[in-house]
Protein backbone atom coordinates (compact mmCIF):
# COMPACT_ATOMS: atom_id res chain seq x y z
CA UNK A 1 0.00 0.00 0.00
CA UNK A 2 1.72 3.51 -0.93
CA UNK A 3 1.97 5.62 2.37
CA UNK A 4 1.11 8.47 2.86
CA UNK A 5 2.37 12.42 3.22
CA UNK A 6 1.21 13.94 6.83
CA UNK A 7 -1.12 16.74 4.47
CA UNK A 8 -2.72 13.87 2.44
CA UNK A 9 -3.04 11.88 6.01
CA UNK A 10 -4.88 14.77 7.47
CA UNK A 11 -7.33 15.08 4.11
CA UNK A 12 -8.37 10.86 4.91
CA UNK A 13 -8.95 11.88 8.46
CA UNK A 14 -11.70 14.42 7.19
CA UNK A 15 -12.57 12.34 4.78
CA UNK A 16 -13.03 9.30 7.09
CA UNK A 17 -14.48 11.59 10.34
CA UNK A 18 -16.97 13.87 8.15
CA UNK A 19 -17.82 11.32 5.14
CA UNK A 20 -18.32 12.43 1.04
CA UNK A 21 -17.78 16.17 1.04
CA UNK A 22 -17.05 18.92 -1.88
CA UNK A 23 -12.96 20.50 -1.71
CA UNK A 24 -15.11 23.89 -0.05
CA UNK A 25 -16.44 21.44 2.57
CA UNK A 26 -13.17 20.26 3.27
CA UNK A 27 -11.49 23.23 3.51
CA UNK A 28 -14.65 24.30 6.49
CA UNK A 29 -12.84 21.40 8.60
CA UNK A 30 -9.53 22.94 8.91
CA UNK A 31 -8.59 25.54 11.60
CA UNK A 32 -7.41 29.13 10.51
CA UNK A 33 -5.37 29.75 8.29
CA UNK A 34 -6.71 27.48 5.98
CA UNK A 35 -5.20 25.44 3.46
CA UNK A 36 -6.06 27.40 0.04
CA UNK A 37 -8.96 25.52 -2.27
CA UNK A 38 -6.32 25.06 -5.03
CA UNK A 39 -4.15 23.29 -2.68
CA UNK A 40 -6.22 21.04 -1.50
CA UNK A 41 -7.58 20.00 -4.93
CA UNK A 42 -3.94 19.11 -6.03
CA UNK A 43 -3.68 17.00 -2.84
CA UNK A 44 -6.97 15.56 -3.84
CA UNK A 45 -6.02 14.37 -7.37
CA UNK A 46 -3.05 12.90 -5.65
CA UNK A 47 -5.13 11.13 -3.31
CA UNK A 48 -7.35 9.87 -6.47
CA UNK A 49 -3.79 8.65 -8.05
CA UNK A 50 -2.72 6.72 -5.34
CA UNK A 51 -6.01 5.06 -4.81
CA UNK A 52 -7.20 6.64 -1.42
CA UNK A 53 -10.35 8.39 -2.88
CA UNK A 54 -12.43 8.58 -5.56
CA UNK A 55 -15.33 11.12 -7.08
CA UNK A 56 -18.73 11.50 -8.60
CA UNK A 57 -19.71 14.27 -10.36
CA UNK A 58 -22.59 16.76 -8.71
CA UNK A 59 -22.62 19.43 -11.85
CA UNK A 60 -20.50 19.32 -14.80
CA UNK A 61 -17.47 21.10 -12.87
CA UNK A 62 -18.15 19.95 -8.95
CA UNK A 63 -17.29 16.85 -7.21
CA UNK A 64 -17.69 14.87 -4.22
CA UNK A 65 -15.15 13.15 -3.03
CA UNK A 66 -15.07 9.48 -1.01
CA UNK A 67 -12.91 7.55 0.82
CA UNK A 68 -12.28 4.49 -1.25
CA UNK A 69 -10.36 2.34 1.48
CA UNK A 70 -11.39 2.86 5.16
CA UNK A 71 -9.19 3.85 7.88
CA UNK A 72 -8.44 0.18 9.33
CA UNK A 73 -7.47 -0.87 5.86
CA UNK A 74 -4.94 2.07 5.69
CA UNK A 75 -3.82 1.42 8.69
CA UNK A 76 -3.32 -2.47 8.28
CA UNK A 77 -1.02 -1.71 5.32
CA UNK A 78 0.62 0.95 7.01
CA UNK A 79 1.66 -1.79 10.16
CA UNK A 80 2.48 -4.60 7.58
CA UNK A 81 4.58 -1.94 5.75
CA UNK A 82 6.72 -0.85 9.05
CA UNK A 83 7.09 -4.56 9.60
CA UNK A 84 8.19 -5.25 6.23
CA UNK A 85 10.71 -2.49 6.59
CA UNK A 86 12.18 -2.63 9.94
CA UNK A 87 11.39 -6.68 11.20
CA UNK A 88 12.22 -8.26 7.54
CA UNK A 89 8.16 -9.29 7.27
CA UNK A 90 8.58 -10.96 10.89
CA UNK A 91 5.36 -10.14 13.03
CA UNK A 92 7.30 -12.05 15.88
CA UNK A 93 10.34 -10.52 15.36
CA UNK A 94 8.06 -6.89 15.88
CA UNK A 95 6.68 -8.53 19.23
CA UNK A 96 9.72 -9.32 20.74
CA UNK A 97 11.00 -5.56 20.01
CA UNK A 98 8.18 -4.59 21.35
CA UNK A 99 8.66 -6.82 25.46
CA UNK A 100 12.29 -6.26 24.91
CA UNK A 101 11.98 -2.14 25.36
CA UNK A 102 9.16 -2.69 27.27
CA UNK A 103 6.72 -0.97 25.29
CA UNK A 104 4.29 -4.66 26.11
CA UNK A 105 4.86 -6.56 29.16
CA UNK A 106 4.81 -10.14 28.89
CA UNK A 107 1.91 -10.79 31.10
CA UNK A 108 -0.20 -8.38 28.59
CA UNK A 109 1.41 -10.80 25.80
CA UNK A 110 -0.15 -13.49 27.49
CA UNK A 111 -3.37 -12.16 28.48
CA UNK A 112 -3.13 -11.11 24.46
CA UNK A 113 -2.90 -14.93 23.37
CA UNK A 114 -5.95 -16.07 26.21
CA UNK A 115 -7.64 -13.93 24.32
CA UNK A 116 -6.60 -14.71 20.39
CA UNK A 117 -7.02 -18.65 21.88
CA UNK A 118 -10.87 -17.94 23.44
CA UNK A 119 -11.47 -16.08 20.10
């Protein structure tokens, strides 16, 4: 799955929070100053290239624009690419990184697998 940039992250968090919406609608979500509408409809077609979202047409020159994955599937691909990356495609390998600094203990790790087992 292509990753990506923190400006196109924070248009799919709009788009996933707030649903279909016009570029004007999107810009209303954003705090002041806000992004300009030309911007936004660059990092929209971008968006569109790469997959994330798609349009329909309202009028002959305005579009609505969807989410085409949702957020847990970008965020699945995001976690299988880190583990790619950094653990060589080992899940287990990103486990044990993750007891070994201490970020999971290993009773959590084992109340984890009661729960995958009762599952």
């Amino acid at each position: 799955m292509k990753q990506l940039t923190q400006k196109e992250e924070e248009i799919m968090e709009r788009m996933w929070d707030h649903g279909p919406m016009l570029v004007r609608e999107l810009q209303s979500y954003y705090d002041e100053p806000r992004p300009h509408v030309n911007t936004l409809s660059t990092l929209i077609k971008i968006l569109e290239e790469k997959g994330f979202l798609g349009h329909k047409a309202i009028t002959a020159r305005c579009f609505q624009y969807f989410a085409r994955i949702s957020r847990e599937e970008y965020l699945g691909g995001t976690l299988t690419n880190v583990i790619d990356k950094f653990f060589g495609k080992s899940y287990l390998s990103a486990v044990s990184a993750l007891v070994k600094s201490e970020k999971i203990s290993v009773d959590d790790l084992k109340e984890l697998i009661r729960e995958v087992e009762n599952n």
